[in-house]
C-alpha atoms as a PDB file:
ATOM      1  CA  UNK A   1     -28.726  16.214  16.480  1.00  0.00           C
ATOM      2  CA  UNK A   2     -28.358  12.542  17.670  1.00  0.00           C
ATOM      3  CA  UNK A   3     -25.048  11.161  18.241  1.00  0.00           C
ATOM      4  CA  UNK A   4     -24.442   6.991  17.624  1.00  0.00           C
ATOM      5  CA  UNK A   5     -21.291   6.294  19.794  1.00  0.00           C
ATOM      6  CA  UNK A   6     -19.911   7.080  23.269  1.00  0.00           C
ATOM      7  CA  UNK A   7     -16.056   6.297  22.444  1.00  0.00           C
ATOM      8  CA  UNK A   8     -13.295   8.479  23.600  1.00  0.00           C
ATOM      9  CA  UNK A   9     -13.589  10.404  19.879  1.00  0.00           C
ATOM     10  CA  UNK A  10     -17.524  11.027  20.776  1.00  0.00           C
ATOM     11  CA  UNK A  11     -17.026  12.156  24.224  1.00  0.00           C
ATOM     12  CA  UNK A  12     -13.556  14.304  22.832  1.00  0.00           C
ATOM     13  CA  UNK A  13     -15.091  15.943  20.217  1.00  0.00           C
ATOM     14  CA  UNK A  14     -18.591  15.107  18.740  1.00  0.00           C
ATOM     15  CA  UNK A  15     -20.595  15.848  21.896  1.00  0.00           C
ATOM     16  CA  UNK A  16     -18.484  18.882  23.100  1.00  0.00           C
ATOM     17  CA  UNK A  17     -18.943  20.251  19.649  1.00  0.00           C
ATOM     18  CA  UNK A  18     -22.809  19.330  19.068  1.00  0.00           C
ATOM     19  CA  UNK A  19     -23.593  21.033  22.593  1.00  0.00           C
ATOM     20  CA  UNK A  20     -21.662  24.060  21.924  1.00  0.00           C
ATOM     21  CA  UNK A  21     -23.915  25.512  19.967  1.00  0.00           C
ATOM     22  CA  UNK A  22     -25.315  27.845  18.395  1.00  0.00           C
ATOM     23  CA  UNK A  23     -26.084  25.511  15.212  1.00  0.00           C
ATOM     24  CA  UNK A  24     -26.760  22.302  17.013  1.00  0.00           C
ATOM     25  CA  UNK A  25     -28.493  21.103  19.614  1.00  0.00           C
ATOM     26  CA  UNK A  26     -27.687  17.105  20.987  1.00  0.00           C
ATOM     27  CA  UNK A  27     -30.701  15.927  21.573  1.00  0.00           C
ATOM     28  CA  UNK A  28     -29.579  12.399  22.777  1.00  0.00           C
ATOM     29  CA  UNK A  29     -27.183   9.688  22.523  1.00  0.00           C
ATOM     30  CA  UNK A  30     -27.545   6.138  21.154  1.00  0.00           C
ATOM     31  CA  UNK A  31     -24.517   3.839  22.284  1.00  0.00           C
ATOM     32  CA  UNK A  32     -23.784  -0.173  22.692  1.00  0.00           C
ATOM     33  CA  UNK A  33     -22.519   0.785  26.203  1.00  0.00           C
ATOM     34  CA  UNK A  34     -25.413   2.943  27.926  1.00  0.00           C
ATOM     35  CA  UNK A  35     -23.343   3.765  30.890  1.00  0.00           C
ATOM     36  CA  UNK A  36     -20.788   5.113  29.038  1.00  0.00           C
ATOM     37  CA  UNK A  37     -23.365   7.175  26.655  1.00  0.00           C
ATOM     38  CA  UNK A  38     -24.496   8.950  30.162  1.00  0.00           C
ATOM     39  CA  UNK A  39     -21.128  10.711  30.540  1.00  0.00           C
ATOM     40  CA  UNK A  40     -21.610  12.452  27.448  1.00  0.00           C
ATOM     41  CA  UNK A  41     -24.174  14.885  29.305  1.00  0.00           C
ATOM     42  CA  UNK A  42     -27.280  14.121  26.943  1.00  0.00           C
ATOM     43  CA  UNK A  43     -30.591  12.112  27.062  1.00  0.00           C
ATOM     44  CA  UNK A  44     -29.769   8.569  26.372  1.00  0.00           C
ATOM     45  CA  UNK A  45     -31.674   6.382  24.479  1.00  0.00           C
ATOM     46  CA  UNK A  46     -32.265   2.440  24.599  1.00  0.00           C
ATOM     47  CA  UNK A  47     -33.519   2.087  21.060  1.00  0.00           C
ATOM     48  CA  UNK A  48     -32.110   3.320  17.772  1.00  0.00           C
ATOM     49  CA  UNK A  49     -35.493   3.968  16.683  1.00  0.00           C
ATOM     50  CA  UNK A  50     -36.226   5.946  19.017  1.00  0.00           C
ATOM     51  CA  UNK A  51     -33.184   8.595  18.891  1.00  0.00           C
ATOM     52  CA  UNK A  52     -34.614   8.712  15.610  1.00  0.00           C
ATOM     53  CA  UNK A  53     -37.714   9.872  16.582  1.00  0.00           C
ATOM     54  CA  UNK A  54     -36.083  12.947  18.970  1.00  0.00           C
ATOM     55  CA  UNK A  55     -33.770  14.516  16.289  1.00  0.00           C
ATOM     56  CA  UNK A  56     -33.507  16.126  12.516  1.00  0.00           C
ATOM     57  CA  UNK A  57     -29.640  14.438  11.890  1.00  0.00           C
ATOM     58  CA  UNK A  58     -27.521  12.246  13.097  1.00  0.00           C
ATOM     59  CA  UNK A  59     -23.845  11.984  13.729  1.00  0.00           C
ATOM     60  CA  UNK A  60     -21.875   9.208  14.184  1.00  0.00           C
ATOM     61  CA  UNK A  61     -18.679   8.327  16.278  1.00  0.00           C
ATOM     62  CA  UNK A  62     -18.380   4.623  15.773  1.00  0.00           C
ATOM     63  CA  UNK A  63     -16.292   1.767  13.953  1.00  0.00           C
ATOM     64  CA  UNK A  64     -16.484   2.004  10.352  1.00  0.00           C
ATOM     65  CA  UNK A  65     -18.512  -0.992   9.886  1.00  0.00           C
ATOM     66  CA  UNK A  66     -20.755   0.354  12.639  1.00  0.00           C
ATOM     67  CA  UNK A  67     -21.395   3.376  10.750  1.00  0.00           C
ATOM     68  CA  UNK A  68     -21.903   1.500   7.484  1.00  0.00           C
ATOM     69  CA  UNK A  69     -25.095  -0.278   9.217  1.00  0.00           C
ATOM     70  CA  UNK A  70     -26.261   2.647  11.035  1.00  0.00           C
ATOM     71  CA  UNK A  71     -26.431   5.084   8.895  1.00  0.00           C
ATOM     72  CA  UNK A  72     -28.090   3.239   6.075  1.00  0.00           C
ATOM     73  CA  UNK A  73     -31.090   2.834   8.811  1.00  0.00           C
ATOM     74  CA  UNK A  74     -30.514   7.027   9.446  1.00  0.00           C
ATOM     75  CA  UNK A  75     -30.935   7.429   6.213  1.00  0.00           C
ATOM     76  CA  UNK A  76     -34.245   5.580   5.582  1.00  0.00           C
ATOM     77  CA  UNK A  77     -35.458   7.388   8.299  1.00  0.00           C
ATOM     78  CA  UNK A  78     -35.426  10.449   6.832  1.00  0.00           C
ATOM     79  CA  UNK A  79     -31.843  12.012   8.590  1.00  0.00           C
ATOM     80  CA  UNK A  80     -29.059  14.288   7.700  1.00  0.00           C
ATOM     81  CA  UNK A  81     -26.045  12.455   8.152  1.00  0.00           C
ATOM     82  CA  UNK A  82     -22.938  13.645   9.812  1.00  0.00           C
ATOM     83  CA  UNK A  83     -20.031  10.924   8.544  1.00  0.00           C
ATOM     84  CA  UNK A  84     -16.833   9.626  10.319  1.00  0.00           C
ATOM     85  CA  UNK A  85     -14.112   8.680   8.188  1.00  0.00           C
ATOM     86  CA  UNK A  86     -13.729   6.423   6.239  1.00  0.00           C
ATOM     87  CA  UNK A  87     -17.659   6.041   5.127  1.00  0.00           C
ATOM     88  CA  UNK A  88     -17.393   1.878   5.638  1.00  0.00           C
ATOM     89  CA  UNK A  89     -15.081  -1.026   6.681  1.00  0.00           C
ATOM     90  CA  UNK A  90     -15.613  -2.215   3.439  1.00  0.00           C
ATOM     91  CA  UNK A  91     -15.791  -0.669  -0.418  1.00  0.00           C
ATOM     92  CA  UNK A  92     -19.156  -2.447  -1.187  1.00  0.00           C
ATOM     93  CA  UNK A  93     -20.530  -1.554   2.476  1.00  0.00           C
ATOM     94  CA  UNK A  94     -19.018   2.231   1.166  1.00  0.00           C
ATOM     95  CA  UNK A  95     -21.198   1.406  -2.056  1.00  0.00           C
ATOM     96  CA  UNK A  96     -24.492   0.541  -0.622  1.00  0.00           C
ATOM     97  CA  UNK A  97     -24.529   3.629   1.927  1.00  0.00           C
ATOM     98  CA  UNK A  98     -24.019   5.897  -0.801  1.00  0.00           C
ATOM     99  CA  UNK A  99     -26.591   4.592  -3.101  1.00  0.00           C
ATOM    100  CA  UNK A 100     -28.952   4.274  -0.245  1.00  0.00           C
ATOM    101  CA  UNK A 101     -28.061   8.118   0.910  1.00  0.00           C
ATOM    102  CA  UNK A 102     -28.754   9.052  -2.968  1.00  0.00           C
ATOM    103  CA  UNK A 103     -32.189   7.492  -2.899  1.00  0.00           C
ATOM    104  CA  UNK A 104     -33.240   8.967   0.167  1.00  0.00           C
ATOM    105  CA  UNK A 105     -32.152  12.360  -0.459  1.00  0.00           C
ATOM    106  CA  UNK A 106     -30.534  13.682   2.560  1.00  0.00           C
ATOM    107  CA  UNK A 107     -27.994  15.284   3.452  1.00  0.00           C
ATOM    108  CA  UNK A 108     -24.251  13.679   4.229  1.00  0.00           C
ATOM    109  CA  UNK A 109     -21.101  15.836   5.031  1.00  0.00           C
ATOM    110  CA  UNK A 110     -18.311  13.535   6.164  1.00  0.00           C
ATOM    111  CA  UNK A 111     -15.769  14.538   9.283  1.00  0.00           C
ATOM    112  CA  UNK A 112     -12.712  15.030   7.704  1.00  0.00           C
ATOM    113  CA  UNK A 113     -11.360  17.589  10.272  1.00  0.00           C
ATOM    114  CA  UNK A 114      -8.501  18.450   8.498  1.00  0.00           C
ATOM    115  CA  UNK A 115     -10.195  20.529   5.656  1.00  0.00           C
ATOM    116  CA  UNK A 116     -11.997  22.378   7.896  1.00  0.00           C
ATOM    117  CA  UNK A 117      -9.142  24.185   9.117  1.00  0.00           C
ATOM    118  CA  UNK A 118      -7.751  28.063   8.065  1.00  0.00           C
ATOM    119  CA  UNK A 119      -4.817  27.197   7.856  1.00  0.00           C
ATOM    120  CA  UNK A 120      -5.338  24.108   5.772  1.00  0.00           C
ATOM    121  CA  UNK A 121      -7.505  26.419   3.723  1.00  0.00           C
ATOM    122  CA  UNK A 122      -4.652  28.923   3.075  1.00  0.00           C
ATOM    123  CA  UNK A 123      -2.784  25.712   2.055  1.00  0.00           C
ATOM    124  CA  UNK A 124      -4.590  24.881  -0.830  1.00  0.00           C
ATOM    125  CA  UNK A 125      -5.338  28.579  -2.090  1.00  0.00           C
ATOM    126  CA  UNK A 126      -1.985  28.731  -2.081  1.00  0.00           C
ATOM    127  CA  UNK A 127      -1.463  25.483  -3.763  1.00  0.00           C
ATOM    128  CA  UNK A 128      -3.822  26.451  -6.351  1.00  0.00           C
ATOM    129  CA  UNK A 129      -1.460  29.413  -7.654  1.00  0.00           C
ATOM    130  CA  UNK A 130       1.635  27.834  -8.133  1.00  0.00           C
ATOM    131  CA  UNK A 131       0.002  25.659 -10.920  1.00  0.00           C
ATOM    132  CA  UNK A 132       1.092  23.027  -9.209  1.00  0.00           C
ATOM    133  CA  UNK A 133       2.079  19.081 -10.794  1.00  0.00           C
ATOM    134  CA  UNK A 134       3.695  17.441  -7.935  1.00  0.00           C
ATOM    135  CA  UNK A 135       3.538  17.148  -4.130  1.00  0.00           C
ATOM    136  CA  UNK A 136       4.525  15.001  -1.617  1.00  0.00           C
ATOM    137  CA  UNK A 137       3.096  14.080   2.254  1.00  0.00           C
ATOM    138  CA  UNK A 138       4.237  12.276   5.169  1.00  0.00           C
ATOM    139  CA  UNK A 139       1.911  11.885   7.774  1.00  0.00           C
ATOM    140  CA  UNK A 140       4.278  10.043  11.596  1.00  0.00           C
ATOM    141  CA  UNK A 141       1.571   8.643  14.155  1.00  0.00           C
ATOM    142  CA  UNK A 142       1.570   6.582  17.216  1.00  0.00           C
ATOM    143  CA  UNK A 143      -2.022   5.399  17.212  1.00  0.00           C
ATOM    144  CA  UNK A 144      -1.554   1.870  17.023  1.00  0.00           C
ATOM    145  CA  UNK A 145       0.720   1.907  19.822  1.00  0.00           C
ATOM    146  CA  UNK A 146      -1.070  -0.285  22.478  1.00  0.00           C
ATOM    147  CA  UNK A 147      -2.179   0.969  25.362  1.00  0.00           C
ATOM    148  CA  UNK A 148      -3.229   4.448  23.755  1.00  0.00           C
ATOM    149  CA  UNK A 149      -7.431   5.040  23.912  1.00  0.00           C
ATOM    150  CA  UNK A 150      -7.196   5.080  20.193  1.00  0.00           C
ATOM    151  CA  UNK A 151      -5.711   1.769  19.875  1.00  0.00           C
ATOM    152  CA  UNK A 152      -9.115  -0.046  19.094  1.00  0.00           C
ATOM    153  CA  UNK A 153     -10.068  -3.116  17.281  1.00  0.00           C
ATOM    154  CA  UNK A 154     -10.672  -1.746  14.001  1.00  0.00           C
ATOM    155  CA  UNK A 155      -7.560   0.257  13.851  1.00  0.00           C
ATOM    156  CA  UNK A 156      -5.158  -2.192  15.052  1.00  0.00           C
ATOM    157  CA  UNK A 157      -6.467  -4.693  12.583  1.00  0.00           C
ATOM    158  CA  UNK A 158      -6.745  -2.526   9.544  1.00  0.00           C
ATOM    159  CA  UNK A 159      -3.995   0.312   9.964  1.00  0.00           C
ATOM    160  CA  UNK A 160      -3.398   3.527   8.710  1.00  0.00           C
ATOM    161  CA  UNK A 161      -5.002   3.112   5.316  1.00  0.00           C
ATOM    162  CA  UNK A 162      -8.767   3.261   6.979  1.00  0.00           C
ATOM    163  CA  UNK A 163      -7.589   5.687   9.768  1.00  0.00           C
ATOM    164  CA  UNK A 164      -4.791   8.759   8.857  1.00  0.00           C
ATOM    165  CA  UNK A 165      -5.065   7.922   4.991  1.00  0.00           C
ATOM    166  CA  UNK A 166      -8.485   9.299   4.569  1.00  0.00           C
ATOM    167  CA  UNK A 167      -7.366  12.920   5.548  1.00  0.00           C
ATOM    168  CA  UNK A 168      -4.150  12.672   3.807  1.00  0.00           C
ATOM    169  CA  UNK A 169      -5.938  11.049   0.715  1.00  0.00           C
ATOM    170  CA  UNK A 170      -8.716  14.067   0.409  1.00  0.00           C
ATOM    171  CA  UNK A 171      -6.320  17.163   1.442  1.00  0.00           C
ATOM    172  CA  UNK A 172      -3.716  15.792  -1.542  1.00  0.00           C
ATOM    173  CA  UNK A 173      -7.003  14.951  -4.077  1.00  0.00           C
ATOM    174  CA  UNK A 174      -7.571  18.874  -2.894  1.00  0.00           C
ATOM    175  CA  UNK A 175      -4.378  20.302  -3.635  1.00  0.00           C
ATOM    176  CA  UNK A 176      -3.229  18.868  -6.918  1.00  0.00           C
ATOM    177  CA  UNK A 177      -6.692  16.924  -8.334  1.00  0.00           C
ATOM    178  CA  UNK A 178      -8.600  14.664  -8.370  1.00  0.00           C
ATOM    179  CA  UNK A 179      -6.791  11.113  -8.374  1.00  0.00           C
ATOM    180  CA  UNK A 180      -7.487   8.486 -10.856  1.00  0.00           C
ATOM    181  CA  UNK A 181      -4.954   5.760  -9.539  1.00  0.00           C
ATOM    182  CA  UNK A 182      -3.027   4.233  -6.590  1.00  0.00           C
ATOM    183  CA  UNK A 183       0.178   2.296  -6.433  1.00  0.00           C
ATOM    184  CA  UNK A 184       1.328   0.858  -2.566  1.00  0.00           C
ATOM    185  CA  UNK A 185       3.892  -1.013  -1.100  1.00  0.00           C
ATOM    186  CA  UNK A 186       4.515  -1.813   2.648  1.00  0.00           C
ATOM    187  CA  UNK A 187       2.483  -2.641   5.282  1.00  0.00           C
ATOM    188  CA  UNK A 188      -0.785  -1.269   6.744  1.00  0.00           C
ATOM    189  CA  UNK A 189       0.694  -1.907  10.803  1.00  0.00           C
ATOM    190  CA  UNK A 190       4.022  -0.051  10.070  1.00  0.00           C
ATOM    191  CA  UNK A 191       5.031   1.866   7.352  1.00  0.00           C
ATOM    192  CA  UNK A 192       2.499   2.643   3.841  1.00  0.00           C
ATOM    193  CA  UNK A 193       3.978   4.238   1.001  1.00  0.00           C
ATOM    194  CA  UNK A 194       1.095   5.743  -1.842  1.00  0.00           C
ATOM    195  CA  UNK A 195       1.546   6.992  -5.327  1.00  0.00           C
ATOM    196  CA  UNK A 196      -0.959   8.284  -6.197  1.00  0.00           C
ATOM    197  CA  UNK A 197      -1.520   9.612 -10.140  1.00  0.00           C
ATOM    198  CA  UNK A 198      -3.627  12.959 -10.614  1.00  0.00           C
ATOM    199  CA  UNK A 199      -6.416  14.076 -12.815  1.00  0.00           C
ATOM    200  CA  UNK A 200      -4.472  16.486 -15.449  1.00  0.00           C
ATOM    201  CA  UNK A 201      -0.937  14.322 -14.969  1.00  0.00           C
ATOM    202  CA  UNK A 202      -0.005  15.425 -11.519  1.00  0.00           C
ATOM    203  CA  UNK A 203       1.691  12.846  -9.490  1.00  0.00           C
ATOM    204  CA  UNK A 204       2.181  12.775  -5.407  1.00  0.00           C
ATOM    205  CA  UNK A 205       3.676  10.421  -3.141  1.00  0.00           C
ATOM    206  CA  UNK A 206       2.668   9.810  -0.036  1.00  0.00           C
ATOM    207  CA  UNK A 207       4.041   7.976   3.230  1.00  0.00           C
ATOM    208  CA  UNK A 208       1.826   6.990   6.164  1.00  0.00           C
ATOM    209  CA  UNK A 209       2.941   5.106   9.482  1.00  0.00           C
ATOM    210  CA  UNK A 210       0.283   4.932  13.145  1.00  0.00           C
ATOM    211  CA  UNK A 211       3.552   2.608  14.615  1.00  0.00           C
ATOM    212  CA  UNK A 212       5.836   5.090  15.526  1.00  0.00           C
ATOM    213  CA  UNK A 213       6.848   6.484  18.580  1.00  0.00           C
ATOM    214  CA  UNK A 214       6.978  10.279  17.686  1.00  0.00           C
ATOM    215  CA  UNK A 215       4.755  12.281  15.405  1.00  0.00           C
ATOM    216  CA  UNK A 216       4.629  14.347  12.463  1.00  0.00           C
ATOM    217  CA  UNK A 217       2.808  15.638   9.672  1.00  0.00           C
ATOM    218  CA  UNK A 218       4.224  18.171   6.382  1.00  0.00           C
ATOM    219  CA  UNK A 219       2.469  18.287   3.192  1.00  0.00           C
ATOM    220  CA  UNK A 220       3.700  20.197   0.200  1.00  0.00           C
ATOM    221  CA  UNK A 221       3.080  20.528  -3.945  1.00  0.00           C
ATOM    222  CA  UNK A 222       5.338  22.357  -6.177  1.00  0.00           C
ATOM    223  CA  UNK A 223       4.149  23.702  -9.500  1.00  0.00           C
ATOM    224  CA  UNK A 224       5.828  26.212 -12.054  1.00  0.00           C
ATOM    225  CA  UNK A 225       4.807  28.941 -10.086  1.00  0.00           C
ATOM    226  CA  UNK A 226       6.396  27.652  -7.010  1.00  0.00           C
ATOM    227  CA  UNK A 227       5.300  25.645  -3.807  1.00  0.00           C
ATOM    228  CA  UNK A 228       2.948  25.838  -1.077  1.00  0.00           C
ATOM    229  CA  UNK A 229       3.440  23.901   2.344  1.00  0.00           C
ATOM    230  CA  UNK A 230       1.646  22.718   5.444  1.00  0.00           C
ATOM    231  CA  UNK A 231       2.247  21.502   8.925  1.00  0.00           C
ATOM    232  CA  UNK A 232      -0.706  20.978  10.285  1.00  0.00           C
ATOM    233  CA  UNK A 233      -2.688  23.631  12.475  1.00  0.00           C
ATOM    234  CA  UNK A 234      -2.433  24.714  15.984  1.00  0.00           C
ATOM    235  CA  UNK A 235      -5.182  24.570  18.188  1.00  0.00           C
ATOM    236  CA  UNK A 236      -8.379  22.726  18.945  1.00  0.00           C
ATOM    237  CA  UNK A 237      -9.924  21.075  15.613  1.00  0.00           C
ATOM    238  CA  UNK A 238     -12.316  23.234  14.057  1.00  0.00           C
ATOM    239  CA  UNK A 239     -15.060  21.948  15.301  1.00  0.00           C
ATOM    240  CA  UNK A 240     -17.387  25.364  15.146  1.00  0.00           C
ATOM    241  CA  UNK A 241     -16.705  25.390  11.664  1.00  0.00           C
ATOM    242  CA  UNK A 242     -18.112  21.630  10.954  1.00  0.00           C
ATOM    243  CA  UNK A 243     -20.927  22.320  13.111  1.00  0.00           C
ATOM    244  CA  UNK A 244     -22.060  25.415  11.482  1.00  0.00           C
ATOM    245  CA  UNK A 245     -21.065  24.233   7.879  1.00  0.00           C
ATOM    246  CA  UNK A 246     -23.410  20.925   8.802  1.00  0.00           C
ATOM    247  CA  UNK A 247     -26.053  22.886   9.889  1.00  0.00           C
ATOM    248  CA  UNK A 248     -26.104  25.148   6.569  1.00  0.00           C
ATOM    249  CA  UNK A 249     -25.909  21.873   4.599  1.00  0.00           C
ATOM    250  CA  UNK A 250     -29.309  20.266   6.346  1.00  0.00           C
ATOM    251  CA  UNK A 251     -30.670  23.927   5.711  1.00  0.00           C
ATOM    252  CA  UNK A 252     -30.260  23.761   2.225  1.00  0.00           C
ATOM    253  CA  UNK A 253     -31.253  20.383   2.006  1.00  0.00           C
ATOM    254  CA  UNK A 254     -27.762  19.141   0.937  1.00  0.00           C
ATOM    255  CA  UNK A 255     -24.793  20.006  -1.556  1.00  0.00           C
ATOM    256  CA  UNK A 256     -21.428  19.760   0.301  1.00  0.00           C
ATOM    257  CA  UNK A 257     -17.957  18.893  -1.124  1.00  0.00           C
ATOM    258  CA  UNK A 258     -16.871  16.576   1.328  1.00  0.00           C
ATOM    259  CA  UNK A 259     -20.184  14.583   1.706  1.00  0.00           C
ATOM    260  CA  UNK A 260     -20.935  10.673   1.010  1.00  0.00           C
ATOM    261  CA  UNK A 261     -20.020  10.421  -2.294  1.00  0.00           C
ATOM    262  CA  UNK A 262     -16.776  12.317  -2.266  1.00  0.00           C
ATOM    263  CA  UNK A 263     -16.357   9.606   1.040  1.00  0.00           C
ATOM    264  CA  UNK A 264     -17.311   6.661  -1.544  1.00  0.00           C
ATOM    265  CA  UNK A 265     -14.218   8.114  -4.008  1.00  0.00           C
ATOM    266  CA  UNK A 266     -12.178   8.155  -1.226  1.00  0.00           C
ATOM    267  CA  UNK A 267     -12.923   4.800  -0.054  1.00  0.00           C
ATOM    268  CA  UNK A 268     -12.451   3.385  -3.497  1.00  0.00           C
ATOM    269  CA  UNK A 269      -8.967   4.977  -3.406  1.00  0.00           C
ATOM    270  CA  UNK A 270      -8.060   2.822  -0.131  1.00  0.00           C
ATOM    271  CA  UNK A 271      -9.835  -0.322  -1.413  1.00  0.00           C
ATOM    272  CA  UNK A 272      -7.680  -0.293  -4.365  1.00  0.00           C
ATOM    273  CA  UNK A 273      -4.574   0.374  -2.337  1.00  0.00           C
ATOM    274  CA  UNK A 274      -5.552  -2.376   0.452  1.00  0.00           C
ATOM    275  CA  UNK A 275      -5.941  -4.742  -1.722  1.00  0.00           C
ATOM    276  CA  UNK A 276      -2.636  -4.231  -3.181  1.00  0.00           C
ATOM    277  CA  UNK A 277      -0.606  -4.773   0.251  1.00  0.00           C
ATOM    278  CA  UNK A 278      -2.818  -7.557   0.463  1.00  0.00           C
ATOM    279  CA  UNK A 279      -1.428  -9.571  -2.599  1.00  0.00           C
END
């Protein structure tokens, strides 16, 4: 594995998790700050090019328009991808990386930590058997709170929608269907509120805020066999489980449910909404 990036989520998770073994291997880091791609404990590499030349796949820990570049270059030379969220900055930038990934032929599989979870797991087999046609989420960051090493450029200018909504957006799509539409009101700095329509009629609403100084996170659908809820999980993120579900995706030369294009649906989902706090 190669890693792009040497931010605090790279050196937090990404190359803890692709040095742990025993499905990965780092086998060198490609960064716009070398000095900070040395902490990561990994060869470091000057060129793109050439990280491409020491590794099978490559994951990526940078800006979303960053990644949107990048990977399109991964892919043409011949990598398994390993995908922050969301896939782009931008719904056509979303676009071209998934058509380029689908002419290439590798393998994607996007980050979305929360899914990887037991306990998120249990959620939605539970959510599954109360038949369920309604739900509701609300997701209480402080991200965007300055100061904070998560407070970057990208986030503070575009919000939650590109940050917290992906996870919130897939987990919901997970638990009650597939959705096929998107209504929002408020604003992408403070406080986002999503409806968000269902394949098969289901309907979920959704509130989202980075601004606030306290957190929280409860998810639940209710059906006519009764609900299911969620918390969040306790615990590290399961990184062992992306690593080795990754690896067993590049093995079989592709074919997981949260790779590029399920990223490209999900990105459509916060174009649509974006634009709408945007007129």
């Amino acid at each position: 594995m190669g890693l792009i990036g040497a931010g605090p989520w790279a050196e937090d998770a990404h190359a803890p998790m692709l040095k742990a073994g025993p499905h990965t291997r780092l086998a060198g880091v490609w960064a716009r700050r070398p000095e900070a791609a040395a902490r990561l404990g990994a060869p470091v590499f000057e060129r793109l090019d050439e990280l491409f030349e020491h590794c099978e796949a490559v994951a990526f820990c940078v800006p979303p328009g960053v990644q949107a570049e990048l990977a399109v270059r991964a892919a043409r030379a011949g990598k398994a991808l390993l995908l922050e969220k969301p896939l782009a900055d931008t719904l056509d930038n979303a676009v071209r990386l998934a058509e380029v990934i689908g002419e290439t032929g590798v393998p994607s599989q996007m980050m979305l930590t929360l899914r990887y979870a037991a306990p998120t797991r249990e959620f939605l087999k539970q959510a599954g058997a109360v038949r369920p046609f309604g739900g509701n989420a609300l997701v209480v960051g402080g991200l965007l709170r300055h100061g904070g090493a998560y407070a970057t450029p990208w986030r503070l200018q575009r919000g939650v929608l590109l940050d917290v909504a992906p996870h919130s957006l897939d987990l919901m799509d997970a638990a009650l269907g597939t959705i096929t539409g998107v209504r929002a009101r408020g604003n992408t700095l403070g406080w986002t509120g999503l409806l968000l329509e269902h394949e098969g009629g289901a309907l979920s609403e959704m509130s989202l805020t980075m601004a606030a100084g306290t957190w929280t996170s409860r998810y639940a659908v209710f059906g006519a066999e009764g609900s299911a809820e969620f918390g969040g999980y306790d615990g590290d993120d399961p990184l062992d489980v992306i690593a080795a579900e990754f690896a067993e995706t590049v093995r079989r030369g592709g074919g997981h449910p949260l790779d590029a294009q399920h990223g490209l649906h999900l990105q459509r989902i916060i174009d649509d909404a974006e634009k709408q706090l945007l007129t």
